[in-house]
PDB file of N, CA and C in Angstrom:
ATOM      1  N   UNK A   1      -8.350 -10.392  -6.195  1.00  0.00           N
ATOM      2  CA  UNK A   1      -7.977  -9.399  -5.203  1.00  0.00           C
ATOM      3  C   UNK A   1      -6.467  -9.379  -5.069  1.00  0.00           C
ATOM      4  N   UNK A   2      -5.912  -7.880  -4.519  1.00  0.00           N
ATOM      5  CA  UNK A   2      -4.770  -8.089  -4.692  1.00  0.00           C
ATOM      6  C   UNK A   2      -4.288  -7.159  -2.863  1.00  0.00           C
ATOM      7  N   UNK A   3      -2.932  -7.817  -2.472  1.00  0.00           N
ATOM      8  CA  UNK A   3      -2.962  -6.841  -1.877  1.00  0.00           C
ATOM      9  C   UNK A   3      -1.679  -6.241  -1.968  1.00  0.00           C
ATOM     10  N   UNK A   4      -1.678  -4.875  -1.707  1.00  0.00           N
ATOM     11  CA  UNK A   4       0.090  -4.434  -2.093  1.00  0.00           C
ATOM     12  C   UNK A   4       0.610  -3.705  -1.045  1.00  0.00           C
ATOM     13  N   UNK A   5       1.809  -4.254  -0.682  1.00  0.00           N
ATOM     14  CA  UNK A   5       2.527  -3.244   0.525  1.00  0.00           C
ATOM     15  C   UNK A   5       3.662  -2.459   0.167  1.00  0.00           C
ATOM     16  N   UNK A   6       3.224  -1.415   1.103  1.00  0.00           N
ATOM     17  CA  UNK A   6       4.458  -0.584   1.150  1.00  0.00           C
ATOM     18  C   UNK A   6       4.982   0.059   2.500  1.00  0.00           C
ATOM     19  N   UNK A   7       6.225   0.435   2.955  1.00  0.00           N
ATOM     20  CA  UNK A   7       6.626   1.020   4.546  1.00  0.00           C
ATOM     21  C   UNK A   7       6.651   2.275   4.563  1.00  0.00           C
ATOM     22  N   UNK A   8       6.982   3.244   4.980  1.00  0.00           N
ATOM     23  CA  UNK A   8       6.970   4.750   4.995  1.00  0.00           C
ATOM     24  C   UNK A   8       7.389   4.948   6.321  1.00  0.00           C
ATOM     25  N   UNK A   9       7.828   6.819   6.661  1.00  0.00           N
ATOM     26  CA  UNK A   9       8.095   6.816   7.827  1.00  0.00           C
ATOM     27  C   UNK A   9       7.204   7.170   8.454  1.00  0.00           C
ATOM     28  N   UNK A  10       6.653   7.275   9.793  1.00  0.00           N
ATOM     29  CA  UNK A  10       5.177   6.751  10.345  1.00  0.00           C
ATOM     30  C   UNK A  10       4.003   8.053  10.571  1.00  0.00           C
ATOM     31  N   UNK A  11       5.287   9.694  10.525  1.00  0.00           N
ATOM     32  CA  UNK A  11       4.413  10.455  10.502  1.00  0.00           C
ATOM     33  C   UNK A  11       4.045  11.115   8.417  1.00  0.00           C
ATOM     34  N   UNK A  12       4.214  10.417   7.731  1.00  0.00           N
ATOM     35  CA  UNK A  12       3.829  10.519   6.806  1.00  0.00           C
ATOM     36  C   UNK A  12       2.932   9.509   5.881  1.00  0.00           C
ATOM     37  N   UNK A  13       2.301   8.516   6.602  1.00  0.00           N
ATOM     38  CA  UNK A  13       1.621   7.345   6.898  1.00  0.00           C
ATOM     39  C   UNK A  13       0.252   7.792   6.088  1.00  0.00           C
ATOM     40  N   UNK A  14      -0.602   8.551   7.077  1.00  0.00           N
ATOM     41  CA  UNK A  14      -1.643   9.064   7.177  1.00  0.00           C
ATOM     42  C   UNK A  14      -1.429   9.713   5.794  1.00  0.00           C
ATOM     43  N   UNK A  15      -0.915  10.540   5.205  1.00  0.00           N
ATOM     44  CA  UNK A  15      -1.111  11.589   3.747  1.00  0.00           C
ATOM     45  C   UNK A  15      -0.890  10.203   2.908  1.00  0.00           C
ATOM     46  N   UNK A  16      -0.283   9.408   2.723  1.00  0.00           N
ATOM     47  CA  UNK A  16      -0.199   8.156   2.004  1.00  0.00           C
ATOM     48  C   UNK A  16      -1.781   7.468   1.885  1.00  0.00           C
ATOM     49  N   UNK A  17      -2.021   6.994   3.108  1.00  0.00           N
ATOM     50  CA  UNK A  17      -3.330   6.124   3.206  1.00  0.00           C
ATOM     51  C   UNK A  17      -4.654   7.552   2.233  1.00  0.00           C
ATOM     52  N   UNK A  18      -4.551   8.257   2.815  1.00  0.00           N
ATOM     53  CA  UNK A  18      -5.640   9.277   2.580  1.00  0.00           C
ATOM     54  C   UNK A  18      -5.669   9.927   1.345  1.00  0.00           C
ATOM     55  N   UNK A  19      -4.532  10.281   0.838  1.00  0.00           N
ATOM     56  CA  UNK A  19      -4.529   9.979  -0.771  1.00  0.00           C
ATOM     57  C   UNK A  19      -4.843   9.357  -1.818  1.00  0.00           C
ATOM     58  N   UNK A  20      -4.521   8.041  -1.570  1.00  0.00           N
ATOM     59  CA  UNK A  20      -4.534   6.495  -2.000  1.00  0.00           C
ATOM     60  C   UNK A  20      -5.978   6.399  -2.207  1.00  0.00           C
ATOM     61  N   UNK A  21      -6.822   6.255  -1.054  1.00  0.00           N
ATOM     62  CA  UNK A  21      -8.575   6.403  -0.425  1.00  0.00           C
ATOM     63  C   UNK A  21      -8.987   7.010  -1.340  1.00  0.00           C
ATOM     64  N   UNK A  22      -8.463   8.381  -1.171  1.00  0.00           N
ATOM     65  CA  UNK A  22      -9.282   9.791  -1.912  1.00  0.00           C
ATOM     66  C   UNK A  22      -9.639   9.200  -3.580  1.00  0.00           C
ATOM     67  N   UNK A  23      -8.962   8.619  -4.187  1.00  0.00           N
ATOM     68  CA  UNK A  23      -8.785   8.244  -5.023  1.00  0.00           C
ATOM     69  C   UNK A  23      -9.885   7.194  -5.619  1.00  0.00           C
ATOM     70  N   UNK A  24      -9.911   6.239  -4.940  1.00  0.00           N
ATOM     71  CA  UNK A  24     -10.456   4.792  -4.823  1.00  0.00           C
ATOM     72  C   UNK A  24      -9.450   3.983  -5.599  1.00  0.00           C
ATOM     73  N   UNK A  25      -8.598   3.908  -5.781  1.00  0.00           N
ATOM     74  CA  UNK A  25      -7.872   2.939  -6.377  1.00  0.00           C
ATOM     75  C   UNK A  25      -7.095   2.026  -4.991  1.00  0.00           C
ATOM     76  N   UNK A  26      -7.813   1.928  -3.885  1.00  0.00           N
ATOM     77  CA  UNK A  26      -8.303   0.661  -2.922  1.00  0.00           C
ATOM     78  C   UNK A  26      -9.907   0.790  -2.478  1.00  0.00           C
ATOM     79  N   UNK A  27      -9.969  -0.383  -1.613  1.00  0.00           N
ATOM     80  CA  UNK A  27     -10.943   0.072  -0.695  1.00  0.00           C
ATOM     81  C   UNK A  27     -10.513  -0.089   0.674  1.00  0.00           C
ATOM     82  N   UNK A  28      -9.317  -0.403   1.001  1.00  0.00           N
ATOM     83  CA  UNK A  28      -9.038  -0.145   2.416  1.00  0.00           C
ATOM     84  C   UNK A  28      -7.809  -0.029   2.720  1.00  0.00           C
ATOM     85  N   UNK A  29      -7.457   0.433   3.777  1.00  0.00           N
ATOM     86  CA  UNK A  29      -5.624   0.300   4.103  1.00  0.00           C
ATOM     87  C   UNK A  29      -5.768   0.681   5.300  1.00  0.00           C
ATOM     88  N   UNK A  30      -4.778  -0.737   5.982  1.00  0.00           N
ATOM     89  CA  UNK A  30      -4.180  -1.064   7.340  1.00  0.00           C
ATOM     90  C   UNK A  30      -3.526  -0.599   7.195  1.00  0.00           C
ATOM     91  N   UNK A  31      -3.019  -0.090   8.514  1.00  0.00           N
ATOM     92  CA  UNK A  31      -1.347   0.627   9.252  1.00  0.00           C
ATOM     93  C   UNK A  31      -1.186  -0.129  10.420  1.00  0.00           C
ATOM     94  N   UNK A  32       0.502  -0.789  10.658  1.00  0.00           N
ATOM     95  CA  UNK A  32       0.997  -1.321  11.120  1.00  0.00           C
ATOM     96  C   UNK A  32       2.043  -0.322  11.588  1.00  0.00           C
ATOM     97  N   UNK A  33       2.578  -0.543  12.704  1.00  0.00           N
ATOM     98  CA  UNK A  33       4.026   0.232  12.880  1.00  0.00           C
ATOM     99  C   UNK A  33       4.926  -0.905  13.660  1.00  0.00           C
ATOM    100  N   UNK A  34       5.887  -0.547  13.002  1.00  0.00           N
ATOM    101  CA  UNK A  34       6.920  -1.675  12.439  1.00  0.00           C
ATOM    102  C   UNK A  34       8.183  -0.759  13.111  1.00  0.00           C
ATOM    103  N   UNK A  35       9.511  -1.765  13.216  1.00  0.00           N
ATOM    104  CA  UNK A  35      10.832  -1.349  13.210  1.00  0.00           C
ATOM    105  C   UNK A  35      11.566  -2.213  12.134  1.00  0.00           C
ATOM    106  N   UNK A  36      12.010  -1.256  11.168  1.00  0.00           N
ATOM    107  CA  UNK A  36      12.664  -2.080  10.067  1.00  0.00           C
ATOM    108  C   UNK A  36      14.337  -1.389  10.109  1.00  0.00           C
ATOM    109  N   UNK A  37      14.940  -2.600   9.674  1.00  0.00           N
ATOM    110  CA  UNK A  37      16.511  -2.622   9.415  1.00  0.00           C
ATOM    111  C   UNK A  37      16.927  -3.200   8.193  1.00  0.00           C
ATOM    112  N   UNK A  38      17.553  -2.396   7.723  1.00  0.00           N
ATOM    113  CA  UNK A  38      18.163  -2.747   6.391  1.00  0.00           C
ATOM    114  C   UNK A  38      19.333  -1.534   5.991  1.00  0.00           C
ATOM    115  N   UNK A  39      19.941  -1.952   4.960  1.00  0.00           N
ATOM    116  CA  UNK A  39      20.993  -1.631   3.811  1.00  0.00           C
ATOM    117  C   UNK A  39      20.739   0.026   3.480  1.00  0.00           C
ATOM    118  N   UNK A  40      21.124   0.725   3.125  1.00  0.00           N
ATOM    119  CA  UNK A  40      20.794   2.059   2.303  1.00  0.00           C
ATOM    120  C   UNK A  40      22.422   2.624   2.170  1.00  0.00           C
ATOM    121  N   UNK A  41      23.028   2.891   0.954  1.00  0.00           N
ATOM    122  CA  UNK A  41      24.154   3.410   0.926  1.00  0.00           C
ATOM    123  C   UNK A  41      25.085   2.919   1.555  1.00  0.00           C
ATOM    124  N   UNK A  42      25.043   1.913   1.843  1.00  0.00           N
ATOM    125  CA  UNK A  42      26.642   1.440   2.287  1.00  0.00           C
ATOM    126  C   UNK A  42      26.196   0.727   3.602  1.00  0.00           C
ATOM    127  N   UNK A  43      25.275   1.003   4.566  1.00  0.00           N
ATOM    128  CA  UNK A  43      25.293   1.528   5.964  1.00  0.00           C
ATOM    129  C   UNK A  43      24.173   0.968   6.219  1.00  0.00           C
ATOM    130  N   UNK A  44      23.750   0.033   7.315  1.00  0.00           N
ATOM    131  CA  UNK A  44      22.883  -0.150   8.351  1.00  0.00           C
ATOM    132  C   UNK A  44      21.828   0.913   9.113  1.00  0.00           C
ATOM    133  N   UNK A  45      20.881   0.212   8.457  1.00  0.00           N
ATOM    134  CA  UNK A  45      20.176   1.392   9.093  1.00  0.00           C
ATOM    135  C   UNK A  45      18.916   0.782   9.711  1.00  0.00           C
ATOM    136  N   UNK A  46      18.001   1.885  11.343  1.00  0.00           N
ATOM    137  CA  UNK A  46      17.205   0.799  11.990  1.00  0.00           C
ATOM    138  C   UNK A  46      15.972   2.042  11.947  1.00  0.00           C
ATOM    139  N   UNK A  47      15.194   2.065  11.709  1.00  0.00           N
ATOM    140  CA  UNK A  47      13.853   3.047  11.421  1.00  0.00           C
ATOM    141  C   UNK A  47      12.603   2.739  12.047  1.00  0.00           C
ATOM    142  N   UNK A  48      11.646   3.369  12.714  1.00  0.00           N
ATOM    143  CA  UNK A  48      10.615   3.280  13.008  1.00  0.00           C
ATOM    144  C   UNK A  48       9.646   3.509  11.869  1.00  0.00           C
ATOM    145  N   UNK A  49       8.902   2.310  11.282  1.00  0.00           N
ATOM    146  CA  UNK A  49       8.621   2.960  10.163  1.00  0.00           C
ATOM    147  C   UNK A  49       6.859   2.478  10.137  1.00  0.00           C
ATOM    148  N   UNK A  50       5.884   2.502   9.045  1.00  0.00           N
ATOM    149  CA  UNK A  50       4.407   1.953   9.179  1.00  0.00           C
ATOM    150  C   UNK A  50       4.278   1.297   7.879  1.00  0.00           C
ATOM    151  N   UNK A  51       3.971   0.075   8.225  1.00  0.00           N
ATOM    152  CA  UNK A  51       3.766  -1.107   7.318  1.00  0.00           C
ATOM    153  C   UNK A  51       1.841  -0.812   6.498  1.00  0.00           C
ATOM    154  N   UNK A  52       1.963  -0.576   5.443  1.00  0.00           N
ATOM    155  CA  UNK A  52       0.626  -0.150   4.711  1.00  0.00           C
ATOM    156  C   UNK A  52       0.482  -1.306   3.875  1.00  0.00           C
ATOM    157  N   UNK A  53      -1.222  -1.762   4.124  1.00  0.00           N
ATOM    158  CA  UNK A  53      -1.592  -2.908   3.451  1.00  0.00           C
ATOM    159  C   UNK A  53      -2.598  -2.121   2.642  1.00  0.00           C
ATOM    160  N   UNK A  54      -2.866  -2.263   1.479  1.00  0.00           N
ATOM    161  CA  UNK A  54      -3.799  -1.512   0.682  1.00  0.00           C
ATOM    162  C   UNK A  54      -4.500  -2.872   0.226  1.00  0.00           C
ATOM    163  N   UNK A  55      -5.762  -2.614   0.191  1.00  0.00           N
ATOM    164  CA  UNK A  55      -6.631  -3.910  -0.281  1.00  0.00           C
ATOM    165  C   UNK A  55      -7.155  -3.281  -1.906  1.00  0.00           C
ATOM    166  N   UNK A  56      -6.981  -4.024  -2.814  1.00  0.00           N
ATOM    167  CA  UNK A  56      -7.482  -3.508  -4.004  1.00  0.00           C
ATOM    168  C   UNK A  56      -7.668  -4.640  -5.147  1.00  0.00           C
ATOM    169  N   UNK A  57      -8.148  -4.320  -6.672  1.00  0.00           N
ATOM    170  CA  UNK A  57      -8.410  -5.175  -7.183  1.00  0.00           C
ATOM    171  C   UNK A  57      -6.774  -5.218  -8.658  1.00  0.00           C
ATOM    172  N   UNK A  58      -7.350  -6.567  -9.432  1.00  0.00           N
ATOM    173  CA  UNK A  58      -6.045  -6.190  -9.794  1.00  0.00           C
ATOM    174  C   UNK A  58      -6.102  -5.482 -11.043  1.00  0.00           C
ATOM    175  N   UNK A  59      -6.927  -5.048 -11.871  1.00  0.00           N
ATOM    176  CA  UNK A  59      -6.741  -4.215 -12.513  1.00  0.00           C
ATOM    177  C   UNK A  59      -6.533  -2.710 -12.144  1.00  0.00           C
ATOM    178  N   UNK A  60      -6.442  -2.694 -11.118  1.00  0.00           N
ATOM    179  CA  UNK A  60      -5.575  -1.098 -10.592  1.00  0.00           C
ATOM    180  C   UNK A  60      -4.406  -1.199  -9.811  1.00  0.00           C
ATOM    181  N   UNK A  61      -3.591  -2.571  -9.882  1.00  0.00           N
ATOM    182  CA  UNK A  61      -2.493  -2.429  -9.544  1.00  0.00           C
ATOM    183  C   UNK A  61      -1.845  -1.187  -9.824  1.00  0.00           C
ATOM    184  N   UNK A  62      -1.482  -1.568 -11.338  1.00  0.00           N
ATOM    185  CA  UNK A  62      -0.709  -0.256 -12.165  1.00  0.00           C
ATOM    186  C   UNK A  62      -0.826   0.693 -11.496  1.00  0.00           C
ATOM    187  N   UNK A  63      -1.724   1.234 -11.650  1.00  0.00           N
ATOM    188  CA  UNK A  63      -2.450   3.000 -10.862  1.00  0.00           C
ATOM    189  C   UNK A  63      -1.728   3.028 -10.019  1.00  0.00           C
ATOM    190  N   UNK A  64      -2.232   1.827  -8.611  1.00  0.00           N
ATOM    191  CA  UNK A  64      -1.446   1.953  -7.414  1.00  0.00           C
ATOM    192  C   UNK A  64       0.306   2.522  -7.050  1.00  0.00           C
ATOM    193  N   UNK A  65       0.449   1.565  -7.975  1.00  0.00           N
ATOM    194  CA  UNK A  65       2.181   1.670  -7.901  1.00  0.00           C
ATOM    195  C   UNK A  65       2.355   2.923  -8.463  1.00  0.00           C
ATOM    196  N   UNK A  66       2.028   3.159  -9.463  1.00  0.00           N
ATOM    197  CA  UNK A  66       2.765   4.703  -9.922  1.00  0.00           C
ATOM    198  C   UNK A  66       2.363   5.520  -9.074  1.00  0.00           C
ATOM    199  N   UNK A  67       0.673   5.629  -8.435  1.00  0.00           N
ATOM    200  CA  UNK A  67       0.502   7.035  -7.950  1.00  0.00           C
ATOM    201  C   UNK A  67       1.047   7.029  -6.507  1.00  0.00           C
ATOM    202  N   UNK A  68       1.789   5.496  -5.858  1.00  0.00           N
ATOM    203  CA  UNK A  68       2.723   5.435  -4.436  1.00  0.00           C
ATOM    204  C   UNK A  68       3.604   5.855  -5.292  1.00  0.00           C
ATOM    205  N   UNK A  69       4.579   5.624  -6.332  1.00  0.00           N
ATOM    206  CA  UNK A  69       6.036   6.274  -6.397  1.00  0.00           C
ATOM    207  C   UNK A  69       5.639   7.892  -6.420  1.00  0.00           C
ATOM    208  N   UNK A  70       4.567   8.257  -7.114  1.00  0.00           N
ATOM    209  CA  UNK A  70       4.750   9.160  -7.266  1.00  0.00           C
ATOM    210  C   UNK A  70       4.427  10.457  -5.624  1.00  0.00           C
ATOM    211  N   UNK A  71       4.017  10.063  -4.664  1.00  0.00           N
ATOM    212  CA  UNK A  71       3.756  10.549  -3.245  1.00  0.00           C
ATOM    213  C   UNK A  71       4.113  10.154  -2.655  1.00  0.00           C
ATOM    214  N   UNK A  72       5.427   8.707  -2.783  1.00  0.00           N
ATOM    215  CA  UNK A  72       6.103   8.283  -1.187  1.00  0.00           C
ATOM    216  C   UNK A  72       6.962   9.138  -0.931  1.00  0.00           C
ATOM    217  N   UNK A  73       7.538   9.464   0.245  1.00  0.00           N
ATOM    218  CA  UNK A  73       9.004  10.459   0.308  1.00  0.00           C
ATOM    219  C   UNK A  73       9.857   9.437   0.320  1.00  0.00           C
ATOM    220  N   UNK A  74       9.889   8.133   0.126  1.00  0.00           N
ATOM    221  CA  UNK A  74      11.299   7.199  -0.089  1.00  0.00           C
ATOM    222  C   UNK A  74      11.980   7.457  -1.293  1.00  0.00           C
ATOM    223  N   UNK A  75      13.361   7.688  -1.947  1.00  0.00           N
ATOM    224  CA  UNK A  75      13.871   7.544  -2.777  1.00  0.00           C
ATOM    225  C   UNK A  75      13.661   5.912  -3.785  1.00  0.00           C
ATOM    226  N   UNK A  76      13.340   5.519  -2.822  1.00  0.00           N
ATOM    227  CA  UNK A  76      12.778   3.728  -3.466  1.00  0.00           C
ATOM    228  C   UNK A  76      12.278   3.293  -2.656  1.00  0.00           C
ATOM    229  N   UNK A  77      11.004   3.042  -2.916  1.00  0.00           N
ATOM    230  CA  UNK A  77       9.845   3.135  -1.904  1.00  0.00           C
ATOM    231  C   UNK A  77       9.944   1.182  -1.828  1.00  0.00           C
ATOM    232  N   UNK A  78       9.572   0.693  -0.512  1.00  0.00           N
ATOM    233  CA  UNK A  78       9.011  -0.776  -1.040  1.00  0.00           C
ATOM    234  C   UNK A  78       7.539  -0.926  -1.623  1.00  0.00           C
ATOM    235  N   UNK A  79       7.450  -1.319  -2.461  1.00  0.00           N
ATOM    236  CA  UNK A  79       5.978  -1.586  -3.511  1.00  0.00           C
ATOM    237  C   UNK A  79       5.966  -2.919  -3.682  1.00  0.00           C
ATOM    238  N   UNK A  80       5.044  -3.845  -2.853  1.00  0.00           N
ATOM    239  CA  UNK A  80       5.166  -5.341  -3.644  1.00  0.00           C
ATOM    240  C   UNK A  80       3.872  -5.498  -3.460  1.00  0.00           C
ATOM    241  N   UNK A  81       3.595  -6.465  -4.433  1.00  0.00           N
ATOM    242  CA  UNK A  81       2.280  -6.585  -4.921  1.00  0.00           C
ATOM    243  C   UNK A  81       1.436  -8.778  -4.510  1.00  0.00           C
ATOM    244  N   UNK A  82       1.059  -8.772  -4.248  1.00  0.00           N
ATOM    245  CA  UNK A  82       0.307 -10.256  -3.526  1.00  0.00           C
ATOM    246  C   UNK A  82      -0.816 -10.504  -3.696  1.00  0.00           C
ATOM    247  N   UNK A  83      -1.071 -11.509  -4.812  1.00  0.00           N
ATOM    248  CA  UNK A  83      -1.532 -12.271  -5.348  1.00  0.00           C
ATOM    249  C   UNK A  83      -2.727 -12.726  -4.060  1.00  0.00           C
ATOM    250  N   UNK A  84      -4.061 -12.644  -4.230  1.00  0.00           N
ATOM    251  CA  UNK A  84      -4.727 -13.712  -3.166  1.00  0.00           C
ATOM    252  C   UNK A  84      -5.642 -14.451  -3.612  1.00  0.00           C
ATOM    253  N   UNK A  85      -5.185 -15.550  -3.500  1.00  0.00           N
ATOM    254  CA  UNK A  85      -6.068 -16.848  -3.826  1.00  0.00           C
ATOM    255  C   UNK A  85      -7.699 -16.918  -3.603  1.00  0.00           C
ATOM    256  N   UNK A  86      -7.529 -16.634  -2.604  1.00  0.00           N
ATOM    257  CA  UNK A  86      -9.574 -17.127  -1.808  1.00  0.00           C
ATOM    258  C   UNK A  86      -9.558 -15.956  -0.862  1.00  0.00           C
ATOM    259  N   UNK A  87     -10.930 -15.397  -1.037  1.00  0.00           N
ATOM    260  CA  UNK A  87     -11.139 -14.594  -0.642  1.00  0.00           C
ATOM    261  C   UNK A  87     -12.640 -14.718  -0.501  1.00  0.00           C
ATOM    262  N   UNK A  88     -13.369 -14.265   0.797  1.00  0.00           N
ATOM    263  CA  UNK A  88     -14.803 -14.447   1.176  1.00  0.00           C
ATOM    264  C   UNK A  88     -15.502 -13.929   0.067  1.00  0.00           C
ATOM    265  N   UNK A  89     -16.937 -14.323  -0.893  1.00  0.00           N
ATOM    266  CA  UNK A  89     -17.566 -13.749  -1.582  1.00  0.00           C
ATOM    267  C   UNK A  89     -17.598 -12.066  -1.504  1.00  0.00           C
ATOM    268  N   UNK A  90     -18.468 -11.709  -0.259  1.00  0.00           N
ATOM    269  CA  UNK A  90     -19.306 -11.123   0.501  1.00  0.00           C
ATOM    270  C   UNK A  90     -17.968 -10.173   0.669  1.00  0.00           C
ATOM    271  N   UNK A  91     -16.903  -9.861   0.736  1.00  0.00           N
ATOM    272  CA  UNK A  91     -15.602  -9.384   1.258  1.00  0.00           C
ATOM    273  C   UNK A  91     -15.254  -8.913  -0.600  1.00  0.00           C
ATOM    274  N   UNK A  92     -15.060  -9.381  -1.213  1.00  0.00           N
ATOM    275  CA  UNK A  92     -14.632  -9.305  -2.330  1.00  0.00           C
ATOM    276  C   UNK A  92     -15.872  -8.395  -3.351  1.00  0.00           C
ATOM    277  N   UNK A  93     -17.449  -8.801  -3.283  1.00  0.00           N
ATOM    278  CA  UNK A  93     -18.196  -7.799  -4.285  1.00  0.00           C
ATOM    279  C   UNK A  93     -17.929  -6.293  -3.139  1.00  0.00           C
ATOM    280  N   UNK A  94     -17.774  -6.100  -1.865  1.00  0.00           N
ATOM    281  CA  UNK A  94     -17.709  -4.624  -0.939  1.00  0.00           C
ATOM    282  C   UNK A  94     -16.129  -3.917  -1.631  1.00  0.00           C
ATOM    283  N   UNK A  95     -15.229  -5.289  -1.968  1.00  0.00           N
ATOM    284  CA  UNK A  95     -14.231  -4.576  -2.692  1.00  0.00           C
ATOM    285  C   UNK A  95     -14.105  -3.581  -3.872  1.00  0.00           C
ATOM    286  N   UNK A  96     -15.121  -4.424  -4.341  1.00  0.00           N
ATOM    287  CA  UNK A  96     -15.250  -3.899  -6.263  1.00  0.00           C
ATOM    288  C   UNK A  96     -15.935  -2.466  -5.849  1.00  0.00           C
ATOM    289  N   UNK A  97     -16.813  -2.682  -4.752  1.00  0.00           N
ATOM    290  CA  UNK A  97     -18.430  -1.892  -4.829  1.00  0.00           C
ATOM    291  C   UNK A  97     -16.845  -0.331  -4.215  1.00  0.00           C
ATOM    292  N   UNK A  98     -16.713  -0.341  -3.678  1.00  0.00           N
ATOM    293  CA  UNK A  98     -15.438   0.465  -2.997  1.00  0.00           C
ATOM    294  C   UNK A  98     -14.269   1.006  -3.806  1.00  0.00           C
ATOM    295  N   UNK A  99     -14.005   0.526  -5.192  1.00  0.00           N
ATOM    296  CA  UNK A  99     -12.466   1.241  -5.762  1.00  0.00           C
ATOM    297  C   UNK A  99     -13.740   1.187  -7.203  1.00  0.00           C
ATOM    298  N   UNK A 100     -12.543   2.013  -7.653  1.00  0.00           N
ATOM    299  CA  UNK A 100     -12.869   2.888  -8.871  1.00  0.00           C
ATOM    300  C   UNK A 100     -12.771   2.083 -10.106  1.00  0.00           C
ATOM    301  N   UNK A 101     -13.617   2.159 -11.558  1.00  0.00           N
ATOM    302  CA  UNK A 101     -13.485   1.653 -12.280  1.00  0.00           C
ATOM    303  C   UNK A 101     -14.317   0.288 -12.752  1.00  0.00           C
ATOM    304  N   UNK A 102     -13.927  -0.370 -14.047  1.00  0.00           N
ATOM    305  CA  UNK A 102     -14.808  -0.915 -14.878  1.00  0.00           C
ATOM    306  C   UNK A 102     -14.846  -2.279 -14.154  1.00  0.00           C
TER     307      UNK A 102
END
């Protein structure tokens, strides 16, 4: 199992998650809303933004990441990807049974 995050700004959250879904390349995604600060062009910057946990397996990482670059509105979206060790049986076959593919 893998899980991969990414931030966005919070009213474009929802077309992210629901895309992603539509798809099955997860079977679930949390939204968090977050205040993040960081760097961009020179300059400090402080954003209200929504922290997206996508639950998926790892042979659709790939998928994942390209089809977020390809629908985030970030110029460089955060995409990181997390490894999970142990994971409940019973939690993990609802995963497979839920995203797309072999």
């Amino acid at each position: 199992m893998r899980l991969v995050l990414t931030t966005c700004p919070v009213n474009k959250s929802q077309m992210l998650v629901d895309e992603i879904l539509k798809l099955k390349l997860v079977a679930c995604a949390s939204k968090i809303d977050v205040k993040s600060k960081f760097w961009w062009k020179g300059k400090m910057n402080e954003e209200k933004e929504c922290l997206i946990i996508f639950k998926t397996r790892k042979e659709l990482v790939k998928k994942l990441f390209k089809k977020i670059k390809e629908i985030h509105p970030y110029e460089v979206p955060e995409i990181v990807e997390i490894k999970v060790e142990k994971v409940y049986d019973k939690y993990l076959e609802w995963l497979k049974d839920a995203t797309q593919g072999p």
